[in-house]
C-alpha atoms as a PDB file:
ATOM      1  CA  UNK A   1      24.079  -3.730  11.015  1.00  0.00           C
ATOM      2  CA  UNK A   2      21.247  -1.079  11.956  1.00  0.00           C
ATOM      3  CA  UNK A   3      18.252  -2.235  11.776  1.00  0.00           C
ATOM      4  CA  UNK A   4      15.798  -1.165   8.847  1.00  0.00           C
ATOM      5  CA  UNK A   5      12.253  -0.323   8.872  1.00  0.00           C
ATOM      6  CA  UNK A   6       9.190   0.040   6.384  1.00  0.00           C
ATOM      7  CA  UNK A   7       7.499   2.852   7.420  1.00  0.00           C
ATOM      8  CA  UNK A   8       7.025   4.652   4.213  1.00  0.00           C
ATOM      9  CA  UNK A   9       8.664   4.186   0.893  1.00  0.00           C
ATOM     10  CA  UNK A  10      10.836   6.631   1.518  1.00  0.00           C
ATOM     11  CA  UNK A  11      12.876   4.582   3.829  1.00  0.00           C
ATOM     12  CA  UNK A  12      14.077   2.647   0.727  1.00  0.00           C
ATOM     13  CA  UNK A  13      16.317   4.049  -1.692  1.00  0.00           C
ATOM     14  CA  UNK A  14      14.655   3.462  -5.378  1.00  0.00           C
ATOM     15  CA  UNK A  15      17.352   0.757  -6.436  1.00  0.00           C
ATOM     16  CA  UNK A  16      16.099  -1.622  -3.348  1.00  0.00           C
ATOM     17  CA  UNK A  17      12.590  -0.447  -4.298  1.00  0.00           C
ATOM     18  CA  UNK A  18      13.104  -1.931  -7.396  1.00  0.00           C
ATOM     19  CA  UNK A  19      15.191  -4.917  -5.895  1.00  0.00           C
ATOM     20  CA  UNK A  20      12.111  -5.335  -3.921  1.00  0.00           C
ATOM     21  CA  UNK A  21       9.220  -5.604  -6.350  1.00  0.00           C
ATOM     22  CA  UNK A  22      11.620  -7.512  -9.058  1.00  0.00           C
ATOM     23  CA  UNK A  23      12.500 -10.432  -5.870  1.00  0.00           C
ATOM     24  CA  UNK A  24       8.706 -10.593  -5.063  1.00  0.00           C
ATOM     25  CA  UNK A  25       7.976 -11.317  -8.687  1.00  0.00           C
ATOM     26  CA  UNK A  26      10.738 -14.545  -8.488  1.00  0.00           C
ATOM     27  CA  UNK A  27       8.938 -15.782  -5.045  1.00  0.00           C
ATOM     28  CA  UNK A  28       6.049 -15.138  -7.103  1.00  0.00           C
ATOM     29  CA  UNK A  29       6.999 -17.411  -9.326  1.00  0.00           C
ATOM     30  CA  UNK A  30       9.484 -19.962  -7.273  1.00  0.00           C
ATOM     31  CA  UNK A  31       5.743 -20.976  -5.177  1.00  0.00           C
ATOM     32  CA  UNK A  32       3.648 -21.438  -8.376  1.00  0.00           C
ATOM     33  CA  UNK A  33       6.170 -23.937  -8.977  1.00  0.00           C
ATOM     34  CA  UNK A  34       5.561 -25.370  -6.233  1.00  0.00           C
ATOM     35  CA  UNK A  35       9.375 -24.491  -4.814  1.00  0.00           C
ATOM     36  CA  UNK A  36       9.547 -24.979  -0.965  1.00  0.00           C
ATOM     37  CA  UNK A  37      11.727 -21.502   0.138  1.00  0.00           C
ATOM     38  CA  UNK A  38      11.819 -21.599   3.823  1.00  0.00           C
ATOM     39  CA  UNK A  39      14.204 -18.919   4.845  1.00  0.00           C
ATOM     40  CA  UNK A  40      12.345 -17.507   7.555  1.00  0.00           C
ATOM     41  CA  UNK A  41      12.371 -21.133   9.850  1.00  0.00           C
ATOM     42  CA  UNK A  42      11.715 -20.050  13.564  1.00  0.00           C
ATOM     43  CA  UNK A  43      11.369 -16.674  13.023  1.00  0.00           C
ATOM     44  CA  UNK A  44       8.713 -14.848  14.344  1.00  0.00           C
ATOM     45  CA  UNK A  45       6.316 -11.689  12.853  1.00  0.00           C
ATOM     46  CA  UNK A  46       4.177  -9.990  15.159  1.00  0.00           C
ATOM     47  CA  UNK A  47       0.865  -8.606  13.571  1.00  0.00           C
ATOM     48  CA  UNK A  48      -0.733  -6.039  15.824  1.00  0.00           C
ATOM     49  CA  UNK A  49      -4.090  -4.556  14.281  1.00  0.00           C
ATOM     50  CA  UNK A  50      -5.564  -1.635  15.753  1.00  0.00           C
ATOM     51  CA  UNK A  51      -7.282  -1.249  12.195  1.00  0.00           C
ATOM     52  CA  UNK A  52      -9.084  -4.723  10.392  1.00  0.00           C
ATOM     53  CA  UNK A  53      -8.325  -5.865   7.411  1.00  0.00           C
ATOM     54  CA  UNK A  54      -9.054  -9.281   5.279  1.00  0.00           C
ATOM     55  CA  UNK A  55      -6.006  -8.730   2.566  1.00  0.00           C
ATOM     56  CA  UNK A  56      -3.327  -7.481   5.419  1.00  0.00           C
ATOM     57  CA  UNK A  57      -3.921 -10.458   7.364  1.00  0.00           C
ATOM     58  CA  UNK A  58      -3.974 -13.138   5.109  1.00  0.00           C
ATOM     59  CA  UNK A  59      -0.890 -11.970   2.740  1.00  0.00           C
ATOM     60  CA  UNK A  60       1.790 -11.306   5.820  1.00  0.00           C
ATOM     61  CA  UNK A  61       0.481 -14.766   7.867  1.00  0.00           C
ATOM     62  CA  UNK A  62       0.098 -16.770   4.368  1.00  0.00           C
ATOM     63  CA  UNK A  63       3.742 -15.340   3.881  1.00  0.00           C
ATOM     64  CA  UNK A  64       5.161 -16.256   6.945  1.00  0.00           C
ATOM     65  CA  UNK A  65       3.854 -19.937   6.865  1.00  0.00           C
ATOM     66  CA  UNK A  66       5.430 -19.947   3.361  1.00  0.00           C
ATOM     67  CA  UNK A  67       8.785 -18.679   4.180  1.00  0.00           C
ATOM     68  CA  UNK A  68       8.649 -21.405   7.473  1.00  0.00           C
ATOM     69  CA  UNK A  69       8.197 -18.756  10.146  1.00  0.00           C
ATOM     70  CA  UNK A  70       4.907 -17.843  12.608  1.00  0.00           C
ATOM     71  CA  UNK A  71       2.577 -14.620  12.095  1.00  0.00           C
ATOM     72  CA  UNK A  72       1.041 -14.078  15.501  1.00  0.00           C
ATOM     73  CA  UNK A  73      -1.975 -11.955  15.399  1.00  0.00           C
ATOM     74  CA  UNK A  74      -2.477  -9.552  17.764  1.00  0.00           C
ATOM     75  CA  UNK A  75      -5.757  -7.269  18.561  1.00  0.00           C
ATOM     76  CA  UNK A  76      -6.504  -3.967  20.547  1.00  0.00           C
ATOM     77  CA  UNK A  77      -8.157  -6.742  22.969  1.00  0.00           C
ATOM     78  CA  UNK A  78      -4.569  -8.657  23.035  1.00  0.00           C
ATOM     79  CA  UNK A  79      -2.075  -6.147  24.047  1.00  0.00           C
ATOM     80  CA  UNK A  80      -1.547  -3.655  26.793  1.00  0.00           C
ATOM     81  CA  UNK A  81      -1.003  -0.905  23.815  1.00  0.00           C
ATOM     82  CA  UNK A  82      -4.930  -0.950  23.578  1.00  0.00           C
ATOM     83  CA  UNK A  83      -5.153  -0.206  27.270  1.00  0.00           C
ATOM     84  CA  UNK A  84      -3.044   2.582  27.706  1.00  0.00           C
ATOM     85  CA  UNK A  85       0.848   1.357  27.647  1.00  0.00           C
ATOM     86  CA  UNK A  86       2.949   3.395  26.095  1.00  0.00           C
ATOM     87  CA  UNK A  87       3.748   2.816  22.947  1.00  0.00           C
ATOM     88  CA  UNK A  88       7.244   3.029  23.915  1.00  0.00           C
ATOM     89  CA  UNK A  89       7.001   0.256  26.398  1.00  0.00           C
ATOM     90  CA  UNK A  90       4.709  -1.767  24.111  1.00  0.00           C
ATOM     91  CA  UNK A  91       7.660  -1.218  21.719  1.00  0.00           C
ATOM     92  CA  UNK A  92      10.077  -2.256  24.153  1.00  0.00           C
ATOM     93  CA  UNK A  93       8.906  -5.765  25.230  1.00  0.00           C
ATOM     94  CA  UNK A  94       7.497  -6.915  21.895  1.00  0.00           C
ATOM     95  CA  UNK A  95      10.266  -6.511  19.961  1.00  0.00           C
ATOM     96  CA  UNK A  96      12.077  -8.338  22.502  1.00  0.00           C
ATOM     97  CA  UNK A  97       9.980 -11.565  21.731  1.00  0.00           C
ATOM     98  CA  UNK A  98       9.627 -11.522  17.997  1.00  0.00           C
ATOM     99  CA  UNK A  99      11.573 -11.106  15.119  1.00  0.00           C
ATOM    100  CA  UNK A 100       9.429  -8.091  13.121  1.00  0.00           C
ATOM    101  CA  UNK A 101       6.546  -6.098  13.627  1.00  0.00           C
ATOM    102  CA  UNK A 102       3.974  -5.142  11.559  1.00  0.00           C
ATOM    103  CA  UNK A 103       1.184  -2.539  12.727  1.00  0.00           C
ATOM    104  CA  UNK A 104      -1.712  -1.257  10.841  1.00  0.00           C
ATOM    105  CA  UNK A 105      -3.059   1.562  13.244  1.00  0.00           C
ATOM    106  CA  UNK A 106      -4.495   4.604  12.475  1.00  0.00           C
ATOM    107  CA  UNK A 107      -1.812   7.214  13.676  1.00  0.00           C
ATOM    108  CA  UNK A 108       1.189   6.701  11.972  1.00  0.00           C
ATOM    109  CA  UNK A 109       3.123   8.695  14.912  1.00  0.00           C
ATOM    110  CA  UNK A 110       2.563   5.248  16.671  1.00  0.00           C
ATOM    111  CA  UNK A 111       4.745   3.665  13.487  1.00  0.00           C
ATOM    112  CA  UNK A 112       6.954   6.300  13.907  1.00  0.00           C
ATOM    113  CA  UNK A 113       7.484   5.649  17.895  1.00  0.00           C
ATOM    114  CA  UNK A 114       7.041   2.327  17.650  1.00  0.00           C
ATOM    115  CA  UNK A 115      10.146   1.532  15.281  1.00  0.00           C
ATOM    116  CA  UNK A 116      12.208   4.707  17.447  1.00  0.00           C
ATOM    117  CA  UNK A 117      12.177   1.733  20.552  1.00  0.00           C
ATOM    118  CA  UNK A 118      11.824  -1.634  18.457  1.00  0.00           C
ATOM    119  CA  UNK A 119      14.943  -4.260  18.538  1.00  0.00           C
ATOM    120  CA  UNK A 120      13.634  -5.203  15.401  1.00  0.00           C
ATOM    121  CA  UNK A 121      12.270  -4.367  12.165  1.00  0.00           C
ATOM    122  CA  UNK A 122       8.854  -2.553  12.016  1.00  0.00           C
ATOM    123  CA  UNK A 123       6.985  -2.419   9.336  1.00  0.00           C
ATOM    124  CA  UNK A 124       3.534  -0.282   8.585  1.00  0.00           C
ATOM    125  CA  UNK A 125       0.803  -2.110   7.087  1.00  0.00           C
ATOM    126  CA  UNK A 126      -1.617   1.250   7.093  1.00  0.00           C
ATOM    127  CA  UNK A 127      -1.909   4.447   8.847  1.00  0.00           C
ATOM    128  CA  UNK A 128      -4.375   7.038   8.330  1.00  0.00           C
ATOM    129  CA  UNK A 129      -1.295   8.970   6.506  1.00  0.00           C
ATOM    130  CA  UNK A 130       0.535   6.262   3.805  1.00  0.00           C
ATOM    131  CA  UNK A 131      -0.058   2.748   3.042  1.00  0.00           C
ATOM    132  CA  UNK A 132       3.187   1.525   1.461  1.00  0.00           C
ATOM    133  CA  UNK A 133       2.832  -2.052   1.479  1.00  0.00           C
ATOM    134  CA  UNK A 134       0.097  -1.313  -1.084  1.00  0.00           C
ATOM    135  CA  UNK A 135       2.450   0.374  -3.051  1.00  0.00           C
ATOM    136  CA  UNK A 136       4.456  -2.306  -3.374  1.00  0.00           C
ATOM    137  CA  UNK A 137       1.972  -4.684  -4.386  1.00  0.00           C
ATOM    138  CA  UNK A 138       0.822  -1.808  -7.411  1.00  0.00           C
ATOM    139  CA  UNK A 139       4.413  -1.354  -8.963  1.00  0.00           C
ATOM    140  CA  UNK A 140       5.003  -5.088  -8.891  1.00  0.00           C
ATOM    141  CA  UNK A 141       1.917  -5.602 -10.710  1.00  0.00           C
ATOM    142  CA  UNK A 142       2.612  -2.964 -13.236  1.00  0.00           C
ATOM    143  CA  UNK A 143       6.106  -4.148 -14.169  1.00  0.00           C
ATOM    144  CA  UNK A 144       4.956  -7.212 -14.240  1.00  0.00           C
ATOM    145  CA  UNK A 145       1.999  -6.343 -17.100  1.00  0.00           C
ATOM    146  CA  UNK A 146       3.328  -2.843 -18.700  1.00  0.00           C
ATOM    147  CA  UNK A 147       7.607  -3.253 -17.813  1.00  0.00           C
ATOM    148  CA  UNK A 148       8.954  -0.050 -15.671  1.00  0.00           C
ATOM    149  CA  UNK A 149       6.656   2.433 -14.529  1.00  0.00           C
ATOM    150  CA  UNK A 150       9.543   4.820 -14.862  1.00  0.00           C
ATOM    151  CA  UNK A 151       8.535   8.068 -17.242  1.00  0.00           C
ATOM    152  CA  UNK A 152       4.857   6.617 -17.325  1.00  0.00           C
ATOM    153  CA  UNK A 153       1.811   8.662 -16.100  1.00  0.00           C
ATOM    154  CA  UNK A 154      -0.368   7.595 -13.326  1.00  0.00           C
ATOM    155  CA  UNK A 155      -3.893   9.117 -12.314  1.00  0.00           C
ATOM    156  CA  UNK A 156      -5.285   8.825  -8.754  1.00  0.00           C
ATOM    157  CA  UNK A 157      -8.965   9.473  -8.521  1.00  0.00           C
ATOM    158  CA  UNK A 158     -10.913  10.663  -5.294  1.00  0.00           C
ATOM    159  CA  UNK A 159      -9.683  10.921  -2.220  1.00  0.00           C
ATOM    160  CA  UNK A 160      -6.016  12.791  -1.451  1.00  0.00           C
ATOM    161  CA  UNK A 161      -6.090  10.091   1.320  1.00  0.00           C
ATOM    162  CA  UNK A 162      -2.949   7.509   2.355  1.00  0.00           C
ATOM    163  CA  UNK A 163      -3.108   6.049  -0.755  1.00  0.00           C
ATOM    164  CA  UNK A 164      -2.890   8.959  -2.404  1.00  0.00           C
ATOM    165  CA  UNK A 165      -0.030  10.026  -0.649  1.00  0.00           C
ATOM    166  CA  UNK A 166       2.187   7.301  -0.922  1.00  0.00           C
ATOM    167  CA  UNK A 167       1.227   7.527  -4.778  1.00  0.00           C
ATOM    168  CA  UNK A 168       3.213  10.467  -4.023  1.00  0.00           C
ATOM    169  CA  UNK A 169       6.282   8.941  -2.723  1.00  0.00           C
ATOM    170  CA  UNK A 170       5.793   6.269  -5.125  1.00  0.00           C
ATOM    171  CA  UNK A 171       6.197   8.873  -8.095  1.00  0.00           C
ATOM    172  CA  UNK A 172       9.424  10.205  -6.051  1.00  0.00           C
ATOM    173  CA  UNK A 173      10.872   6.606  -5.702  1.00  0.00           C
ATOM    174  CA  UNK A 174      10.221   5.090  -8.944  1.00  0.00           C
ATOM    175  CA  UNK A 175      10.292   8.347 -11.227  1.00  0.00           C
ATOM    176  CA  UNK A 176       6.590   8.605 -12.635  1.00  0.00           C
ATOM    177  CA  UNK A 177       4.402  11.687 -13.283  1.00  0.00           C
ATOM    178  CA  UNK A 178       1.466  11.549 -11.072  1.00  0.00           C
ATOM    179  CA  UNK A 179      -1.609  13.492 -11.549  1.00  0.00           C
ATOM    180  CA  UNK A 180      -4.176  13.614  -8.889  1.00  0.00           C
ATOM    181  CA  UNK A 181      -8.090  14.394  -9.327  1.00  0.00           C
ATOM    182  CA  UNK A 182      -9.854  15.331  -6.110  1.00  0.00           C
ATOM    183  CA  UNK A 183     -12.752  17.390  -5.015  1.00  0.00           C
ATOM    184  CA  UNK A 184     -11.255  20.864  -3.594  1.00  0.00           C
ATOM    185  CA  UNK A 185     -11.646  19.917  -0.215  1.00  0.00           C
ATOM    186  CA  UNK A 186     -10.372  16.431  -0.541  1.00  0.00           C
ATOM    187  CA  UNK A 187      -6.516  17.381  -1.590  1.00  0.00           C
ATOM    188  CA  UNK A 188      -3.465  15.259  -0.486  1.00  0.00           C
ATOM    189  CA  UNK A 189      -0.656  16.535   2.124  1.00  0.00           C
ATOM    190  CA  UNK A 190      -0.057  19.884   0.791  1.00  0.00           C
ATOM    191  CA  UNK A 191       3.765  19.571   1.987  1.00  0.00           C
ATOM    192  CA  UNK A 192       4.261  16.439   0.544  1.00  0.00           C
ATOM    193  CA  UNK A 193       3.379  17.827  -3.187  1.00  0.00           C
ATOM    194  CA  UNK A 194       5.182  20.930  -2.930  1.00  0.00           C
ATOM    195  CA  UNK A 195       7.837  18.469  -2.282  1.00  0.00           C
ATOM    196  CA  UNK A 196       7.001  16.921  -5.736  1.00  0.00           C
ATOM    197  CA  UNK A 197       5.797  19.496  -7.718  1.00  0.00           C
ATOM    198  CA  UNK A 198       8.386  18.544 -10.449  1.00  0.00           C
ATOM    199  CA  UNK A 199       6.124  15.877 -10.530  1.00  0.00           C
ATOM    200  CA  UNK A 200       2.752  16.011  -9.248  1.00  0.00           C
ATOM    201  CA  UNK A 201      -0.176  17.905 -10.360  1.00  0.00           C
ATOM    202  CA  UNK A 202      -3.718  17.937  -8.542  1.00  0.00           C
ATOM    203  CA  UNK A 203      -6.442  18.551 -10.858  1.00  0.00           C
ATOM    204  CA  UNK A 204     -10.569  19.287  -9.952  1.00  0.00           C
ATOM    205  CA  UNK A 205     -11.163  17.438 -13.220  1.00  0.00           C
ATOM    206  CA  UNK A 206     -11.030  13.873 -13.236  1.00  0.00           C
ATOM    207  CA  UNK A 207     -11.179  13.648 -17.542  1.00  0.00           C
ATOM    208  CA  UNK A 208      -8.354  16.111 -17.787  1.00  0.00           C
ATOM    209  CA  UNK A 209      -6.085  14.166 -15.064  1.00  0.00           C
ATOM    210  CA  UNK A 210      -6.760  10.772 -16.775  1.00  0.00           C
ATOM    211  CA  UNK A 211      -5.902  11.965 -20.012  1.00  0.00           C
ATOM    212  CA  UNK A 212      -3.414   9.710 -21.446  1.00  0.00           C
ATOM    213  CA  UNK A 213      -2.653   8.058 -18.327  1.00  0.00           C
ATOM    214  CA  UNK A 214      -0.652   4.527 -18.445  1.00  0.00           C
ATOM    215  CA  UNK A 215      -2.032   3.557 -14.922  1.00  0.00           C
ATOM    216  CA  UNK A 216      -5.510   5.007 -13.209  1.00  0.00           C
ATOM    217  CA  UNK A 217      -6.538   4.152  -9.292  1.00  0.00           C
ATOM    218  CA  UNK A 218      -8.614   4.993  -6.849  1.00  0.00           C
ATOM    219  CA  UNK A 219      -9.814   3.813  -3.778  1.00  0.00           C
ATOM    220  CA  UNK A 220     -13.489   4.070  -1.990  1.00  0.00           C
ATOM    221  CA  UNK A 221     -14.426   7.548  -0.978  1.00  0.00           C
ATOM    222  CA  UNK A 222     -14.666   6.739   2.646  1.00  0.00           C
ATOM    223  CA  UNK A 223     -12.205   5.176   4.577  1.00  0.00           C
ATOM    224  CA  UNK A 224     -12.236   3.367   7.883  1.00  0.00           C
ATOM    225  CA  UNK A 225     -13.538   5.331  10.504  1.00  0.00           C
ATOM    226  CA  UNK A 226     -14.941   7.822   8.011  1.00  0.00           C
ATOM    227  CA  UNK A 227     -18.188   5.657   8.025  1.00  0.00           C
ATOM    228  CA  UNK A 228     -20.046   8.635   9.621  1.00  0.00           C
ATOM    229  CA  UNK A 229     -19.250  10.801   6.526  1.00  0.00           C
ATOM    230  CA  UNK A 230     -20.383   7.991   3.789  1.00  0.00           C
ATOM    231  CA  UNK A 231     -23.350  10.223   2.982  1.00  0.00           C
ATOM    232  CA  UNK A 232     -21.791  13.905   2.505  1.00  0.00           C
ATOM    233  CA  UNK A 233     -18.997  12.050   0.761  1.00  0.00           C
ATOM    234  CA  UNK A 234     -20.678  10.220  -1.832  1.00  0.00           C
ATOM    235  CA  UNK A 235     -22.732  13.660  -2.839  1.00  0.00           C
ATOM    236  CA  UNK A 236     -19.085  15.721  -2.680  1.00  0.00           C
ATOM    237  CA  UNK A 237     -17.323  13.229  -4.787  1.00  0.00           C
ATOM    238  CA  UNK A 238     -20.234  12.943  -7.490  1.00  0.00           C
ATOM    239  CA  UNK A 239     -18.124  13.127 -10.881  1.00  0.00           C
ATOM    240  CA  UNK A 240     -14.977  11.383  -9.945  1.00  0.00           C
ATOM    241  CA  UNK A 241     -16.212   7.621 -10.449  1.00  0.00           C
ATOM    242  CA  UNK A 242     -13.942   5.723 -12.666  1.00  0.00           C
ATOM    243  CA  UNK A 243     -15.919   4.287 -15.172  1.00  0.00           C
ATOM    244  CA  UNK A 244     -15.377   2.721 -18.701  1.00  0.00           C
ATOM    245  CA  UNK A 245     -15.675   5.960 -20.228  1.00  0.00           C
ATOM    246  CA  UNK A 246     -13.412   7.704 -18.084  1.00  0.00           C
ATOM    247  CA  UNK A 247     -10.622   4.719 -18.670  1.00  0.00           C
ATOM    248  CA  UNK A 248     -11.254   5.690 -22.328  1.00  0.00           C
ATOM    249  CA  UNK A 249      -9.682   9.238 -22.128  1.00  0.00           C
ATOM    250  CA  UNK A 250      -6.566   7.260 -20.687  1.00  0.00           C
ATOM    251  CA  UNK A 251      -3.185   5.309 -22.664  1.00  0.00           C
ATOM    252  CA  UNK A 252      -4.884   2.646 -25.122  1.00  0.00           C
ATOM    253  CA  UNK A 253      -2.817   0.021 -22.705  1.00  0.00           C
ATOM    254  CA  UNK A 254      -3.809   1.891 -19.661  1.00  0.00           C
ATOM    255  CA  UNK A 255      -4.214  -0.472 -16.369  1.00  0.00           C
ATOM    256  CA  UNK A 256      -6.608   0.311 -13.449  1.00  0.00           C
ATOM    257  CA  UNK A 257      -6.250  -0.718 -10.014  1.00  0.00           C
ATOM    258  CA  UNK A 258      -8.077  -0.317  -6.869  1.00  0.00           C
ATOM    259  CA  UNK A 259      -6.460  -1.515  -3.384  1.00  0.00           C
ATOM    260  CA  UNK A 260     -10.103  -3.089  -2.445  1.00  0.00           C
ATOM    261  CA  UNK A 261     -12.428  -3.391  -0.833  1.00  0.00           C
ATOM    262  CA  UNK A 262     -14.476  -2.066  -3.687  1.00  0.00           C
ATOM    263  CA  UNK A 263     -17.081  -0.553  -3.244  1.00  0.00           C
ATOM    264  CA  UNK A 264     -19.208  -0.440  -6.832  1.00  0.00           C
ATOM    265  CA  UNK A 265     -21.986   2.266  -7.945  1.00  0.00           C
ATOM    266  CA  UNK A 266     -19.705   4.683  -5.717  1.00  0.00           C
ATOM    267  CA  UNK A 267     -16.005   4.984  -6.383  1.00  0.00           C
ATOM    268  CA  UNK A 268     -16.138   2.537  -9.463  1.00  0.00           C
ATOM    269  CA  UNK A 269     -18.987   1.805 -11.939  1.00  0.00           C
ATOM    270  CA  UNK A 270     -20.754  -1.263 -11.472  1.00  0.00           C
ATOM    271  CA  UNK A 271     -18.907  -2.907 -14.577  1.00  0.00           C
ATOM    272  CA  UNK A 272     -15.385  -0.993 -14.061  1.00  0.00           C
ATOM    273  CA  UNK A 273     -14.179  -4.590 -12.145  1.00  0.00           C
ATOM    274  CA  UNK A 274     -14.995  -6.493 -14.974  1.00  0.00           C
ATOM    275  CA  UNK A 275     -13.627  -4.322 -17.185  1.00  0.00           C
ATOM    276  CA  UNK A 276     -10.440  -6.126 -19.198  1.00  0.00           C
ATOM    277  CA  UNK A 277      -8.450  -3.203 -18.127  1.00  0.00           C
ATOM    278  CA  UNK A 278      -8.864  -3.549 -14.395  1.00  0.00           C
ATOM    279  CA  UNK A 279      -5.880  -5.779 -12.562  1.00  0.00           C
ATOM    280  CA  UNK A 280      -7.254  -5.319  -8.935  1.00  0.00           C
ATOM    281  CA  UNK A 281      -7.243  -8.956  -8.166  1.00  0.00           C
ATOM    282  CA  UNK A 282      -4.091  -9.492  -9.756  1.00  0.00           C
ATOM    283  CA  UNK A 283      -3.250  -6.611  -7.767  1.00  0.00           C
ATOM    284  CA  UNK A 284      -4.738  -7.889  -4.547  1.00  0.00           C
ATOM    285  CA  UNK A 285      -2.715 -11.079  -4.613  1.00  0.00           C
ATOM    286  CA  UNK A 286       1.033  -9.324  -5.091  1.00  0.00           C
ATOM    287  CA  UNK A 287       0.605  -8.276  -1.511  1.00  0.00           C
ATOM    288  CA  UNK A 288       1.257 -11.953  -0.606  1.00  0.00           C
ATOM    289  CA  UNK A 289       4.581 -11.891  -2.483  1.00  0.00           C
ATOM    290  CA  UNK A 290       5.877  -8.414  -2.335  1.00  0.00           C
ATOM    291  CA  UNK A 291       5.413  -8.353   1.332  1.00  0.00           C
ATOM    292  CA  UNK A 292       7.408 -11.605   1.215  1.00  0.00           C
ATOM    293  CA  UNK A 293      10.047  -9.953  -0.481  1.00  0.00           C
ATOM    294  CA  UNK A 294       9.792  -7.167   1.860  1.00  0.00           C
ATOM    295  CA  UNK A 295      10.382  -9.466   5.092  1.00  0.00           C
ATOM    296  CA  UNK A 296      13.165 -11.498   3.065  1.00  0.00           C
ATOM    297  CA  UNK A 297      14.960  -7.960   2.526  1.00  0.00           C
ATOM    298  CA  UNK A 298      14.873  -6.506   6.109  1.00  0.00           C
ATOM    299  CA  UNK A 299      14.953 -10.060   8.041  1.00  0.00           C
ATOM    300  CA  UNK A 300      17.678 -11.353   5.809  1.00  0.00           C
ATOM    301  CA  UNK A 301      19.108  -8.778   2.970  1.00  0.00           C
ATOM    302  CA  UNK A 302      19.120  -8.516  -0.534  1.00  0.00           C
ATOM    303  CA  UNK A 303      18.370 -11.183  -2.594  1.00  0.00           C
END
């Protein structure tokens, strides 16, 4: 069998998309009943960060504990691929010790190369281009609260970053509309929504892209290793804070979510995460079980 990697949504065809999200909601529920599911016993999952993150970490090494296996945490400061090895040769040797990869890095050509010379399954956990793990997590949530996203409108807010484009994808792969409110100079992948322009609009006008929306997001306006542009960003994206008010112009059962961290007064109102509407933290904790679902499907199969 070839092996399969998670690189961007795309490498899944909707059905296992689907498969996915619907088999994370089961674990979901098989370890709140206390269920020990240990499929994963001696296997191994390689975690190399290039990029930090609190929610990355915890959900694939919580996850692999759970399922019986080892996460093994690697840093720029632990491997030879922060001192100049190829990634090729990086790619090579670690995949010859573990059972998956996951990388969160900043260039996703290093996804790309990696997975061209792994033995193994690689998946992305966040380049500066998509962030489909995420994605996961946000459709399991939603069909969990609101049934299929299918036909249902979605509104990003802010930045056309990778968040935004795997919103993209996302509307591809699970058939939503998608409409996408960003300052003029802050537009996703231009190639990737002529690709979708059955189904993706970009708007300047954040009330006119959330109108009737079932699901609104956004995400801060500067990203990691944007810090230097925190300033000119927060005076450039002055109007598209999602607010109360603005979730008002949406769906009367719209749903907002935010990947975190949050950042409110900016990108959100100061009450926005205590607003009923807002699922982020229910949000935040499906990475645990969709990326358990995730490993279960490419270390094992279909479940």
């Amino acid at each position: 069998m070839s092996i399969r990697h998670f690189l961007t949504l795309l490498d899944m065809t909707p059905a296992e998309l689907q498969g996915i999200i619907e088999r994370a909601s089961k674990l979901k529920q098989m370890r709140n009943n206390g269920e020990i599911y240990e499929p994963l016993k001696n296997r191994v999952l390689a975690m190399i960060f290039e990029k930090a993150s609190t929610r990355t970490r915890v959900s694939f090494e919580s996850g692999m504990a759970q399922f019986g296996g080892h996460a093994m945490f690697l840093s720029p400061r632990d491997t030879q691929l922060g001192r100049g090895e190829p990634v090729e040769d990086s790619a090579r040797v670690i995949s010859s010790m573990v059972d998956a990869v996951m990388i969160r890095t900043f260039s996703h050509e290093v996804v790309e190369t990696f997975a061209a010379y792994s033995k193994v399954p690689v998946i992305n956990a966040l380049t500066d281009d998509f962030h489909p793990c995420q994605l996961l997590a946000d459709m399991q949530t939603f069909n969990e609260l609101r049934g299929s996203i299918k036909g249902k409108t979605v509104t990003w807010v802010g930045d056309g970053n990778n968040m935004c484009n795997s919103y993209i994808n996302a509307a591809r792969q699970f058939d939503f509309k998608l409409s996408v409110a960003c300052p003029p100079d802050f537009a996703p992948n231009e190639e990737l929504v002529q690709q979708n322009a059955d189904r993706v609009s970009v708007f300047n006008n954040p009330e006119e892209a959330v109108s009737g929306a079932h699901l609104v997001c956004t995400d801060v306006w500067a990203s990691m290793g944007q810090e230097d542009e925190q300033r000119q960003r927060e005076r450039q994206f002055r109007g598209y804070q999602v607010t109360p008010a603005l979730m008002d112009l949406a769906a009367d059962d719209a749903l907002f979510m935010h990947c975190l961290p949050a950042h409110r007064g900016e990108e959100i109102s100061e009450d926005m995460m205590d607003d009923p509407r807002c699922v982020a933290f229910h949000q935040a904790e499906n990475r645990l079980h969709a990326q358990k679902a995730l490993l279960e499907f490419l270390l094992i199969g279909p479940r």
